[in-house]
PDB file of N, CA and C in Angstrom:
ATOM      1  N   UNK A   1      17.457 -12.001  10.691  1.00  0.00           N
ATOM      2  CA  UNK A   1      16.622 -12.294   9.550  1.00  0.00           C
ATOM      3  C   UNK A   1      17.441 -13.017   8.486  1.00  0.00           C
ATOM      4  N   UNK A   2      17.121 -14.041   8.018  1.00  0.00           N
ATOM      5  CA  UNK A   2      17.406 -14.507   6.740  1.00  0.00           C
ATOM      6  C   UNK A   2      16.842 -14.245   5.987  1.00  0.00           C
ATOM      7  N   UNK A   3      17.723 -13.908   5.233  1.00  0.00           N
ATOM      8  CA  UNK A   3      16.797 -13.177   3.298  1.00  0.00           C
ATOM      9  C   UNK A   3      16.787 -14.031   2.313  1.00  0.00           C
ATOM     10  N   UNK A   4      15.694 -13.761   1.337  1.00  0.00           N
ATOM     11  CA  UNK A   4      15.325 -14.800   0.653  1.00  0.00           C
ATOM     12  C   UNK A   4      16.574 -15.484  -0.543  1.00  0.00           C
ATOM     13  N   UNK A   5      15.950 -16.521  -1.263  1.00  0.00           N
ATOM     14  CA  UNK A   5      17.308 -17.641  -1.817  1.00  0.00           C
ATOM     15  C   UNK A   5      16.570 -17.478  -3.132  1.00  0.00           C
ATOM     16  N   UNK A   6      17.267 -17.974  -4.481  1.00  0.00           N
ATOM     17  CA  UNK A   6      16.576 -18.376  -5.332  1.00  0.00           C
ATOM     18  C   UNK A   6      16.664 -19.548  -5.607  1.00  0.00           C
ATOM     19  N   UNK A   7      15.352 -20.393  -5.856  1.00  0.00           N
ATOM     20  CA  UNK A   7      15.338 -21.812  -6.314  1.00  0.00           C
ATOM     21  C   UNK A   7      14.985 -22.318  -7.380  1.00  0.00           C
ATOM     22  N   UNK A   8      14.791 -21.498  -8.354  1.00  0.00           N
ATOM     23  CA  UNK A   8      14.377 -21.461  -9.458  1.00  0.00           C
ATOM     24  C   UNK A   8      14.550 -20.444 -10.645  1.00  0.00           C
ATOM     25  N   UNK A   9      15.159 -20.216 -10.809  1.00  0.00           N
ATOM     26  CA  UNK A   9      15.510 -19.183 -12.167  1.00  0.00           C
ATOM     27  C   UNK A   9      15.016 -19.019 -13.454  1.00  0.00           C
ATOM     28  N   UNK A  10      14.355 -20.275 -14.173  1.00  0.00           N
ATOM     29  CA  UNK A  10      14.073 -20.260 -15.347  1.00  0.00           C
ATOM     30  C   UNK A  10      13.820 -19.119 -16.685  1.00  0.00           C
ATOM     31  N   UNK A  11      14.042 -18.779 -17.387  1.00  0.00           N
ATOM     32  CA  UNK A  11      13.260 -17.538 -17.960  1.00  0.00           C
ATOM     33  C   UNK A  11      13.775 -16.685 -18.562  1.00  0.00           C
ATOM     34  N   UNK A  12      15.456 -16.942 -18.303  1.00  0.00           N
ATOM     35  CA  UNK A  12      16.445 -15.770 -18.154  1.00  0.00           C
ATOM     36  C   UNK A  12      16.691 -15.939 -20.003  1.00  0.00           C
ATOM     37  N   UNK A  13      16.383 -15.902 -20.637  1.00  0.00           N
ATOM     38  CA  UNK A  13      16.671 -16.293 -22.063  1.00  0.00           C
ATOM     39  C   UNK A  13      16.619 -15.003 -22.604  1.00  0.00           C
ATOM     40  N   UNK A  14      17.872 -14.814 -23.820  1.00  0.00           N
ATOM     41  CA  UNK A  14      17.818 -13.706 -24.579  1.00  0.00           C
ATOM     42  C   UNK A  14      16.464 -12.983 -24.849  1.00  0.00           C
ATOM     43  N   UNK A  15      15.821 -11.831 -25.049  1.00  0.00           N
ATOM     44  CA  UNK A  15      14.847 -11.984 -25.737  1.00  0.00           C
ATOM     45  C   UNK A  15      15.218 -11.845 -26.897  1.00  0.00           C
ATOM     46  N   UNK A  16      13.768 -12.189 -27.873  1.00  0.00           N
ATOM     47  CA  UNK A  16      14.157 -11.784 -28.951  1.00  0.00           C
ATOM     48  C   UNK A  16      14.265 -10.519 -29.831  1.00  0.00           C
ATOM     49  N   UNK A  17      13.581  -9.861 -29.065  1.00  0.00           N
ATOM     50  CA  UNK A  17      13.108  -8.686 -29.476  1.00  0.00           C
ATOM     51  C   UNK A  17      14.690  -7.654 -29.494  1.00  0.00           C
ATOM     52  N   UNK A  18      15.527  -8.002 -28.850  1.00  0.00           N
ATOM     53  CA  UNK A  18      16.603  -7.154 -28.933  1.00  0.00           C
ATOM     54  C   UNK A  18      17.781  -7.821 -29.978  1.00  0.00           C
ATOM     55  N   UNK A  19      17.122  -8.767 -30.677  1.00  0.00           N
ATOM     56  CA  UNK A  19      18.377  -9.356 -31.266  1.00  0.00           C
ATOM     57  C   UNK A  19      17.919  -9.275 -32.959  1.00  0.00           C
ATOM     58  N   UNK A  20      19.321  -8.624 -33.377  1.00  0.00           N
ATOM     59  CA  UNK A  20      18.314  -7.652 -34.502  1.00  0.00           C
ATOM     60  C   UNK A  20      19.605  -8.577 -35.702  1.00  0.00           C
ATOM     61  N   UNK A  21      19.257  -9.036 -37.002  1.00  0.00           N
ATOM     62  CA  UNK A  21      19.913  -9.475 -38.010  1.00  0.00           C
ATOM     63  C   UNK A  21      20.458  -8.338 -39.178  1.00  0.00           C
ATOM     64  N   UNK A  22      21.386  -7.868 -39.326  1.00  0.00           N
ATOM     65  CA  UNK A  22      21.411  -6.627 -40.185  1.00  0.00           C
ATOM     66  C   UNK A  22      22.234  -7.641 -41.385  1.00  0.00           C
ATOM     67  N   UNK A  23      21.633  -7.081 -42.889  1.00  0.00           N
ATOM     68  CA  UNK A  23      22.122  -7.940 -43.631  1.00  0.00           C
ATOM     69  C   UNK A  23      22.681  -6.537 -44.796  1.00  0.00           C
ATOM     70  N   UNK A  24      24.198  -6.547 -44.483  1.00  0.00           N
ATOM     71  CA  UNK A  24      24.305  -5.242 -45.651  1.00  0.00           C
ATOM     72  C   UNK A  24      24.904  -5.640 -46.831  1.00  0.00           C
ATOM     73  N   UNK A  25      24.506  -5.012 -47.278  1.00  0.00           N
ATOM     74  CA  UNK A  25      24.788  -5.163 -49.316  1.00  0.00           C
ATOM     75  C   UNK A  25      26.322  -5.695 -49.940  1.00  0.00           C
ATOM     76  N   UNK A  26      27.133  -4.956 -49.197  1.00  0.00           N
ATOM     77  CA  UNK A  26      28.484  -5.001 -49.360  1.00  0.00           C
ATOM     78  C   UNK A  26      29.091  -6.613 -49.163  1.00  0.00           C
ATOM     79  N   UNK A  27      28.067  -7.109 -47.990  1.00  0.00           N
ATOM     80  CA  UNK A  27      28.662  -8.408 -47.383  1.00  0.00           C
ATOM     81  C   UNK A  27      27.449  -9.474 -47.819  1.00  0.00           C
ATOM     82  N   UNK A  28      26.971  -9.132 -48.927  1.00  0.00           N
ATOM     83  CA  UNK A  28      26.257 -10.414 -49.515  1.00  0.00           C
ATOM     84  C   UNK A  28      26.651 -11.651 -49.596  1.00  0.00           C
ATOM     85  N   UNK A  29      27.918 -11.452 -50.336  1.00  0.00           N
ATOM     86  CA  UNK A  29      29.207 -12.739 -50.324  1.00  0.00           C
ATOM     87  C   UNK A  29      29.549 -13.034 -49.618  1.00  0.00           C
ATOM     88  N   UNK A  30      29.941 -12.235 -48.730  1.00  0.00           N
ATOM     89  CA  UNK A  30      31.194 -12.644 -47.679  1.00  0.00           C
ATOM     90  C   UNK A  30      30.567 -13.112 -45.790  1.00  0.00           C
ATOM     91  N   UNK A  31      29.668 -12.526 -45.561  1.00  0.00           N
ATOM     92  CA  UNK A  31      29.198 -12.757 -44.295  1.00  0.00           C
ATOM     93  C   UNK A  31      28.103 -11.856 -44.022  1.00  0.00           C
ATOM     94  N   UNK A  32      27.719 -12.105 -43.014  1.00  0.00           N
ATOM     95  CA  UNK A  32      26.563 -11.244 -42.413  1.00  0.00           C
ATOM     96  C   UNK A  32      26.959 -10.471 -40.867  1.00  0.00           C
ATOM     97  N   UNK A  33      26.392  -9.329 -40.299  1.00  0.00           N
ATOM     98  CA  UNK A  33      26.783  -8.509 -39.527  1.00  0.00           C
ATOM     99  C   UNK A  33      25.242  -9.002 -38.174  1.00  0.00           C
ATOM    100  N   UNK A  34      25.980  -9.182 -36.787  1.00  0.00           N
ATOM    101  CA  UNK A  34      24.739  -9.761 -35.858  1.00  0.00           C
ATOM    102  C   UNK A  34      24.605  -8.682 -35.540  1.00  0.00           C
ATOM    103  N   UNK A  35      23.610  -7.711 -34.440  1.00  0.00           N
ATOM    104  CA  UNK A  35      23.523  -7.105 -33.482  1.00  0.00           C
ATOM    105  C   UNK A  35      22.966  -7.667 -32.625  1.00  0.00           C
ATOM    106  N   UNK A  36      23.157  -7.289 -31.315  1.00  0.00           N
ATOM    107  CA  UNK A  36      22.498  -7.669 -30.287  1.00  0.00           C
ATOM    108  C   UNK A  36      22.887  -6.956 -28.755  1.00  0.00           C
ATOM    109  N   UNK A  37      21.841  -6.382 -28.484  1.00  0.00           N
ATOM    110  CA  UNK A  37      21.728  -5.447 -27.234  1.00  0.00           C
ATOM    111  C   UNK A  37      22.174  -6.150 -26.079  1.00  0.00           C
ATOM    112  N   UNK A  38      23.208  -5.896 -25.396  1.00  0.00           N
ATOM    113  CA  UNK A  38      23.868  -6.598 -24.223  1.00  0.00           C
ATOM    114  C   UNK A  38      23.796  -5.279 -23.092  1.00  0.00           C
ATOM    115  N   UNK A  39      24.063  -5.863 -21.863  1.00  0.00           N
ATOM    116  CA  UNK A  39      23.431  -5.364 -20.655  1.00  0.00           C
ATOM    117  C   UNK A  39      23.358  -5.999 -19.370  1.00  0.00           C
ATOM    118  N   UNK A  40      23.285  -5.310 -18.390  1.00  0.00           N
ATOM    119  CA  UNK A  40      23.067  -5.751 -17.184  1.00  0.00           C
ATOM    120  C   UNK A  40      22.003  -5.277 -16.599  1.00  0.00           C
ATOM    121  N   UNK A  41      20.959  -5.743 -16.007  1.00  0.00           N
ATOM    122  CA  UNK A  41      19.684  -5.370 -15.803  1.00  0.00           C
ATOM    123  C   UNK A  41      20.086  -5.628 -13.567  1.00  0.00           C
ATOM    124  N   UNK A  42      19.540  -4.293 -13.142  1.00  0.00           N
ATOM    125  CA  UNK A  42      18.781  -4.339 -11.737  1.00  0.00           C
ATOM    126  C   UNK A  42      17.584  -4.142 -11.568  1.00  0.00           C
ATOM    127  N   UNK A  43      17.141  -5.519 -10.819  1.00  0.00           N
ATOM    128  CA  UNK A  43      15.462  -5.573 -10.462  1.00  0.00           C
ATOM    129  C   UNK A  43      15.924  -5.621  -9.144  1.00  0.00           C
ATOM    130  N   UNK A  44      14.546  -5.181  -8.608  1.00  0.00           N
ATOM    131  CA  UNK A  44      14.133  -5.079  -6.977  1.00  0.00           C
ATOM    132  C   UNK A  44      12.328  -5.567  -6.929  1.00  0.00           C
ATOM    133  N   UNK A  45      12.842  -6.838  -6.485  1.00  0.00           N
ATOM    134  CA  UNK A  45      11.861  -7.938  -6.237  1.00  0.00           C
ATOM    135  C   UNK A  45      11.278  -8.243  -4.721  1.00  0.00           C
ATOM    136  N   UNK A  46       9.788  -8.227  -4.988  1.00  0.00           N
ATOM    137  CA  UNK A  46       8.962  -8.694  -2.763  1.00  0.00           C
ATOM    138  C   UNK A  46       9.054 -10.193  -3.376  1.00  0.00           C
ATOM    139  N   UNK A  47       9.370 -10.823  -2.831  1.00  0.00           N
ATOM    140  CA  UNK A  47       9.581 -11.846  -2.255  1.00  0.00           C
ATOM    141  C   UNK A  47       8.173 -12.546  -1.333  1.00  0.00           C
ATOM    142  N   UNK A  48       7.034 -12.477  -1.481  1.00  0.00           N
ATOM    143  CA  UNK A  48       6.296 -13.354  -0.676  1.00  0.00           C
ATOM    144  C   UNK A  48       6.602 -14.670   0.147  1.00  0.00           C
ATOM    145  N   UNK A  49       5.862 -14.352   1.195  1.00  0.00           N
ATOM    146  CA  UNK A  49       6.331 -15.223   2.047  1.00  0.00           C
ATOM    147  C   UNK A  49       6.062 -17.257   1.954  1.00  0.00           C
ATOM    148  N   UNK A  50       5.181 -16.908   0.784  1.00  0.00           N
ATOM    149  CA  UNK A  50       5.629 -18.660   0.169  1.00  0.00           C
ATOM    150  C   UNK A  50       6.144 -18.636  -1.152  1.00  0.00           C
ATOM    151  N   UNK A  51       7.028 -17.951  -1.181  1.00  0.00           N
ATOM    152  CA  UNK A  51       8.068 -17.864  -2.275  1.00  0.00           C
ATOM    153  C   UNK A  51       7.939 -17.657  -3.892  1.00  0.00           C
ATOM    154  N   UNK A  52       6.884 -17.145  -3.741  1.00  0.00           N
ATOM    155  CA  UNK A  52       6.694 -16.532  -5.070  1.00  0.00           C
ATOM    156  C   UNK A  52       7.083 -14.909  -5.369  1.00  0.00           C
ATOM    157  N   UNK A  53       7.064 -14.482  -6.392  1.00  0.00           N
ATOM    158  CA  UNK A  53       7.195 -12.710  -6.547  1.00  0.00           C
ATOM    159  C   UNK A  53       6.185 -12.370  -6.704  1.00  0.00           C
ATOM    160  N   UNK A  54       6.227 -11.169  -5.977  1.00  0.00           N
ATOM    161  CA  UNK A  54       4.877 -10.076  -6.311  1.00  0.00           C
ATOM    162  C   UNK A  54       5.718  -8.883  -7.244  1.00  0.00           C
ATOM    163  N   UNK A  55       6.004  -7.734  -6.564  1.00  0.00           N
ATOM    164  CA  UNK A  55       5.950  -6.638  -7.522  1.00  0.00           C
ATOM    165  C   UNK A  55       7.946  -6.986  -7.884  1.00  0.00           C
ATOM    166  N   UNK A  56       7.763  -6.210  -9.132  1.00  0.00           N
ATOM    167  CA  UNK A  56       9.397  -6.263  -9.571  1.00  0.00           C
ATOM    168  C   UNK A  56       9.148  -4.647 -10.133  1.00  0.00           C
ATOM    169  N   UNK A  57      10.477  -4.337  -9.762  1.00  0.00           N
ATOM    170  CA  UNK A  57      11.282  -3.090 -10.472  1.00  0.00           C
ATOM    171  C   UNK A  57      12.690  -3.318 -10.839  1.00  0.00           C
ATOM    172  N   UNK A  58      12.342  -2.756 -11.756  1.00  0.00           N
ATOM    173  CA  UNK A  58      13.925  -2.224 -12.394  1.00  0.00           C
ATOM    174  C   UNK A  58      14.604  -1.162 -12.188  1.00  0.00           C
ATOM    175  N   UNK A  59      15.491  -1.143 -11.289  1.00  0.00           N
ATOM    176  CA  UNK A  59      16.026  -0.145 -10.285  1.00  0.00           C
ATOM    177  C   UNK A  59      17.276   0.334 -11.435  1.00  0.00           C
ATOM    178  N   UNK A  60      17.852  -0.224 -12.213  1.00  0.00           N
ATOM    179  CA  UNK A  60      18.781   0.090 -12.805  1.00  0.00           C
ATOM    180  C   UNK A  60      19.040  -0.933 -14.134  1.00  0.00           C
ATOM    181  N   UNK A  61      18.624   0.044 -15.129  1.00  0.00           N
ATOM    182  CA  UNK A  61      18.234   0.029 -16.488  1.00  0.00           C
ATOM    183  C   UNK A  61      19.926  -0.516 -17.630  1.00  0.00           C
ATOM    184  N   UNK A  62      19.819  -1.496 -18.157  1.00  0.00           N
ATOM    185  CA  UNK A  62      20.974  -1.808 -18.664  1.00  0.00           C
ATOM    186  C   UNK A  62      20.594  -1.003 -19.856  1.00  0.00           C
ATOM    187  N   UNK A  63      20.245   0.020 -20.433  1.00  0.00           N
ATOM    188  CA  UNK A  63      20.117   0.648 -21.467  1.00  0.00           C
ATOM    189  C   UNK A  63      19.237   0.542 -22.645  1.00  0.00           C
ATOM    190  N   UNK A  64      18.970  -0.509 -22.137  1.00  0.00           N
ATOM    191  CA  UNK A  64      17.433  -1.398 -23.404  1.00  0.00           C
ATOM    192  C   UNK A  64      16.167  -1.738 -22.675  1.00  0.00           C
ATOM    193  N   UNK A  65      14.875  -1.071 -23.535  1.00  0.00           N
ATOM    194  CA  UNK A  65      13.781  -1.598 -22.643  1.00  0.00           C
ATOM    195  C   UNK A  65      13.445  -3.161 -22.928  1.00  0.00           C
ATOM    196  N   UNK A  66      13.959  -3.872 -24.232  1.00  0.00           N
ATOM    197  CA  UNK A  66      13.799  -5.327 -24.064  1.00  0.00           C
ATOM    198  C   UNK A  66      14.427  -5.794 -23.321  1.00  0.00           C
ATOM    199  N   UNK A  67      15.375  -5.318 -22.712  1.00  0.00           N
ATOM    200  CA  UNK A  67      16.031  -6.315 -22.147  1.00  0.00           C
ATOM    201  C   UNK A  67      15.504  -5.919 -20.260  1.00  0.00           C
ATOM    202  N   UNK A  68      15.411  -4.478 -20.304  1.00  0.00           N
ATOM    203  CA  UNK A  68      14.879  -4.814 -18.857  1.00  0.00           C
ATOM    204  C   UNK A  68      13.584  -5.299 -18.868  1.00  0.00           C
ATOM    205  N   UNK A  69      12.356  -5.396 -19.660  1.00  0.00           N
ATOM    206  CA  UNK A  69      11.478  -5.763 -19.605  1.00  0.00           C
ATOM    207  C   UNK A  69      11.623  -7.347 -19.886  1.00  0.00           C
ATOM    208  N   UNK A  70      12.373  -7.784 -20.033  1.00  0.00           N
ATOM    209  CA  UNK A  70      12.738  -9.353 -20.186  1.00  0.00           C
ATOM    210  C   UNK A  70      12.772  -9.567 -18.877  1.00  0.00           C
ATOM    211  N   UNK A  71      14.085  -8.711 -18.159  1.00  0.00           N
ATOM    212  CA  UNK A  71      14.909  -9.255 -17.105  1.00  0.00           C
ATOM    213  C   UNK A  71      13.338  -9.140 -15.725  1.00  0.00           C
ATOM    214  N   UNK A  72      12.231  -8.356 -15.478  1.00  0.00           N
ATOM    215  CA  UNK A  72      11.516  -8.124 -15.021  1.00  0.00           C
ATOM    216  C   UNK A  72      10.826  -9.000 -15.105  1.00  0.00           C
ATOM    217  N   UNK A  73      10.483  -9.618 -16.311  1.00  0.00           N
ATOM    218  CA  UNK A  73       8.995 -10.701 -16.827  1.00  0.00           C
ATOM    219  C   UNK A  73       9.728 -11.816 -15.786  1.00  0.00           C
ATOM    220  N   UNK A  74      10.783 -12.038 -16.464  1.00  0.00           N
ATOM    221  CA  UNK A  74      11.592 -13.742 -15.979  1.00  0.00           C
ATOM    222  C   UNK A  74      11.863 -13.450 -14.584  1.00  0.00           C
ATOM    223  N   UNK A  75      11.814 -12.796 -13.653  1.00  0.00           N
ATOM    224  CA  UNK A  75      11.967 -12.807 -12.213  1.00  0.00           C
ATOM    225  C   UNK A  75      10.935 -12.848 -11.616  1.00  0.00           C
ATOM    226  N   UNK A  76       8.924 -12.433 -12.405  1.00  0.00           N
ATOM    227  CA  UNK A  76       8.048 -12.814 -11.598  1.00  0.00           C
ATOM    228  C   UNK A  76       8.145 -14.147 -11.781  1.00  0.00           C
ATOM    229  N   UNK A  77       8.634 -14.777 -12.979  1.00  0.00           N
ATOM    230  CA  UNK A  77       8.186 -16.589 -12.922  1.00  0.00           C
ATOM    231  C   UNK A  77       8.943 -17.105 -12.002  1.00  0.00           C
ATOM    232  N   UNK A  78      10.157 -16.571 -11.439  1.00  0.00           N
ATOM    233  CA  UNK A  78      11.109 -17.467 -10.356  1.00  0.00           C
ATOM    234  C   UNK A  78      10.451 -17.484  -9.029  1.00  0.00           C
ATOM    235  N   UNK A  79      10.847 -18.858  -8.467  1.00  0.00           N
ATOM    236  CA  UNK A  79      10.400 -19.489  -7.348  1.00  0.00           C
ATOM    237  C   UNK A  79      11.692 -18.963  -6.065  1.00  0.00           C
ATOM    238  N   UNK A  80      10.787 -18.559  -5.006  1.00  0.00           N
ATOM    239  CA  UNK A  80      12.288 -18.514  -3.938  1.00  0.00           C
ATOM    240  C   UNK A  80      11.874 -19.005  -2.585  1.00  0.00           C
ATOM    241  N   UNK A  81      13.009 -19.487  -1.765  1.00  0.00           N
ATOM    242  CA  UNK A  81      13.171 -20.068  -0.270  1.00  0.00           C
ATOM    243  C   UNK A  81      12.995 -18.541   0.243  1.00  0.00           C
ATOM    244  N   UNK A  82      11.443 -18.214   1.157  1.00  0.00           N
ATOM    245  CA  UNK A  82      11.021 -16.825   1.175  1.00  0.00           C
ATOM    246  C   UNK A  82      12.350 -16.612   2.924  1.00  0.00           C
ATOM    247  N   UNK A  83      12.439 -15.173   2.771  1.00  0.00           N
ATOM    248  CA  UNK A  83      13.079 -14.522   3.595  1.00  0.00           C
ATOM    249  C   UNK A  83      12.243 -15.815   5.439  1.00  0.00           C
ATOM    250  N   UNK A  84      12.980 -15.431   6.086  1.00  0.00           N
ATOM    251  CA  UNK A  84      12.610 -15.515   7.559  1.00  0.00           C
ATOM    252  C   UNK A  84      13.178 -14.880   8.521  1.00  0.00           C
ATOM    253  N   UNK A  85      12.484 -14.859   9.552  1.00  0.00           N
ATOM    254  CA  UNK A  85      12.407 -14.154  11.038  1.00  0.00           C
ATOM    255  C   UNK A  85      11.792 -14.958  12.004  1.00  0.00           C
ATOM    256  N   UNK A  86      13.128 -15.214  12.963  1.00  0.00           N
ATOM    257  CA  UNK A  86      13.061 -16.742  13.724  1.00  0.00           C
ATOM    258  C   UNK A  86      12.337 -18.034  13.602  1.00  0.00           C
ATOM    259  N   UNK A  87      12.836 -17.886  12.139  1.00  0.00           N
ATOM    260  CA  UNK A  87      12.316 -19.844  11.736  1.00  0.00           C
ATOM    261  C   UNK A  87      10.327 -19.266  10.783  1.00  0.00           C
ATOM    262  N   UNK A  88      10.169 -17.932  11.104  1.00  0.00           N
ATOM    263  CA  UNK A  88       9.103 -17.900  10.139  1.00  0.00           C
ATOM    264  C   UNK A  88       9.452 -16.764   9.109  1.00  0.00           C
ATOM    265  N   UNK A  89       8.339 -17.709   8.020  1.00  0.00           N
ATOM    266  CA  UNK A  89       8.681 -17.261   6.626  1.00  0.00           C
ATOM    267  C   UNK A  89       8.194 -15.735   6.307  1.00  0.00           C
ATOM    268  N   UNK A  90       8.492 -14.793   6.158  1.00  0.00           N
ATOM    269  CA  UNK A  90       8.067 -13.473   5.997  1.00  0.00           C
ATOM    270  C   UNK A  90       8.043 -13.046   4.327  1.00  0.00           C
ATOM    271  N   UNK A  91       7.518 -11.551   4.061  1.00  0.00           N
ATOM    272  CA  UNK A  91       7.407 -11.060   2.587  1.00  0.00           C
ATOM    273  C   UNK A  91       9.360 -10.464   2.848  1.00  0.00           C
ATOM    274  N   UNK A  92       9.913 -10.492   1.741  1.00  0.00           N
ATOM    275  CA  UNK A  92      10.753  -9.745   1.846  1.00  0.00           C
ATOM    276  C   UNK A  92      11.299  -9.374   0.693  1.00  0.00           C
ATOM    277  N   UNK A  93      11.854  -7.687   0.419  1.00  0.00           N
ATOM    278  CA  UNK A  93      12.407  -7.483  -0.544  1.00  0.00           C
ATOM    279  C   UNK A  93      14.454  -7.955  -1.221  1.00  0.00           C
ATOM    280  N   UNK A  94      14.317  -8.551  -2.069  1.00  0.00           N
ATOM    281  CA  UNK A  94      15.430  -8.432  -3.137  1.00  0.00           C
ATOM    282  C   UNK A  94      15.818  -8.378  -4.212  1.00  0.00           C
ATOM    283  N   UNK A  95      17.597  -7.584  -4.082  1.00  0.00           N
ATOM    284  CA  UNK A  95      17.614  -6.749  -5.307  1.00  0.00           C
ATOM    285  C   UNK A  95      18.763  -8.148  -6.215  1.00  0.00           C
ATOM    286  N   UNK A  96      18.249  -7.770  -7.247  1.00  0.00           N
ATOM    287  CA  UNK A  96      19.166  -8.938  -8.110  1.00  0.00           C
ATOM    288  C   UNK A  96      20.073  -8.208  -9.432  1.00  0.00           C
ATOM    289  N   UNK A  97      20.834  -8.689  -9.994  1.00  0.00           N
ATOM    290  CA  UNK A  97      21.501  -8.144 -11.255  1.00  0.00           C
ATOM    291  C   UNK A  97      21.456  -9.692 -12.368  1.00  0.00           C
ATOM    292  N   UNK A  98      20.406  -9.400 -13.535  1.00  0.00           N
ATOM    293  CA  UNK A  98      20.642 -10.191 -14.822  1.00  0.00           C
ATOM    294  C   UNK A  98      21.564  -9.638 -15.983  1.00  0.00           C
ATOM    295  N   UNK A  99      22.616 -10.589 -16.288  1.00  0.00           N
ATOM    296  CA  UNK A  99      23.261  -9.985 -17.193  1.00  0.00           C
ATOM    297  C   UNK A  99      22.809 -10.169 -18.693  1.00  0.00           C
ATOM    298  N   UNK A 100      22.591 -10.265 -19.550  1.00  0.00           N
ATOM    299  CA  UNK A 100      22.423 -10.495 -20.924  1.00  0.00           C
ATOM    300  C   UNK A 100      23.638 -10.229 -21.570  1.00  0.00           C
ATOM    301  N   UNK A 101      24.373 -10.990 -21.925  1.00  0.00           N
ATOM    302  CA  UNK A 101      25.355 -11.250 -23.206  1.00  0.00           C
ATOM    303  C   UNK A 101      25.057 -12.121 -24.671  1.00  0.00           C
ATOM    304  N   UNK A 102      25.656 -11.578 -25.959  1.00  0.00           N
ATOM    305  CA  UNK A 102      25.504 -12.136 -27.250  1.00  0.00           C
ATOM    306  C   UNK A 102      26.553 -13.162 -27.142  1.00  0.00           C
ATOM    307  N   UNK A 103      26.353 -14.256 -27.129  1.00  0.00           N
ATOM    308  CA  UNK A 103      27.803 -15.310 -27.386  1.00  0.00           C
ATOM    309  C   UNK A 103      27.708 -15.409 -28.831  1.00  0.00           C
TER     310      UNK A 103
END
C-alpha cells in the first residue's frame, strides 16, 4: 500500500485568536510585551480516495484549543495524492504534526 502525500497545505496560518497584545503600564514608554500561544498540534486525518479530507482529529493537543482547532480547520482544506492499493486509489487514514511558532 502506498499512503497518502500532501499536495496542498494552504491554511496553516497563525490564528488569531491565540495571539494576544498585552500592553502594561510600566512599559508605556519603553515597549510593549507580545504573547502568543505556541505548540505542536497532532491530527489524524481519512484521506478520501480522491484526495480530499473527510473526518480530522486531534489526537494530541498542543495545549491550546485555538490552536488545535486551527490546526484541524486547515487540514480539512488540504488537498492529497489519496493512499493506493495496487495502482488503485483507496480512503486512507493519516496522522500529521502542525507546529505553530511566534517569530
Amino acid at each position: 500500500m502506498e499512503p497518502p502525500r500532501v499536495i496542498t497545505s494552504a491554511g496553516t496560518d497563525y490564528p488569531v485568536e491565540a495571539f494576544r497584545l498585552t500592553v502594561r503600564r510600566q512599559d508605556l514608554g519603553g515597549g510593549l510585551a507580545v504573547d502568543g500561544e505556541e505548540g505542536t498540534v497532532g491530527v489524524r486525518a481519512l484521506v478520501r480516495e480522491d484526495g480530499t479530507v473527510g473526518r480530522v482529529d486531534v489526537i494530541a493537543s498542543s495545549g491550546s484549543a485555538a490552536l488545535d482547532r486551527a490546526a484541524a480547520e486547515a487540514v480539512k482544506r488540504w488537498r492529497f495524492a489519496p493512499a493506493t492499493r495496487d495502482g488503485v486509489p483507496i480512503d486512507a487514514y493519516v496522522t500529521l504534526r502542525i507546529r505553530y511558532v511566534v517569530r
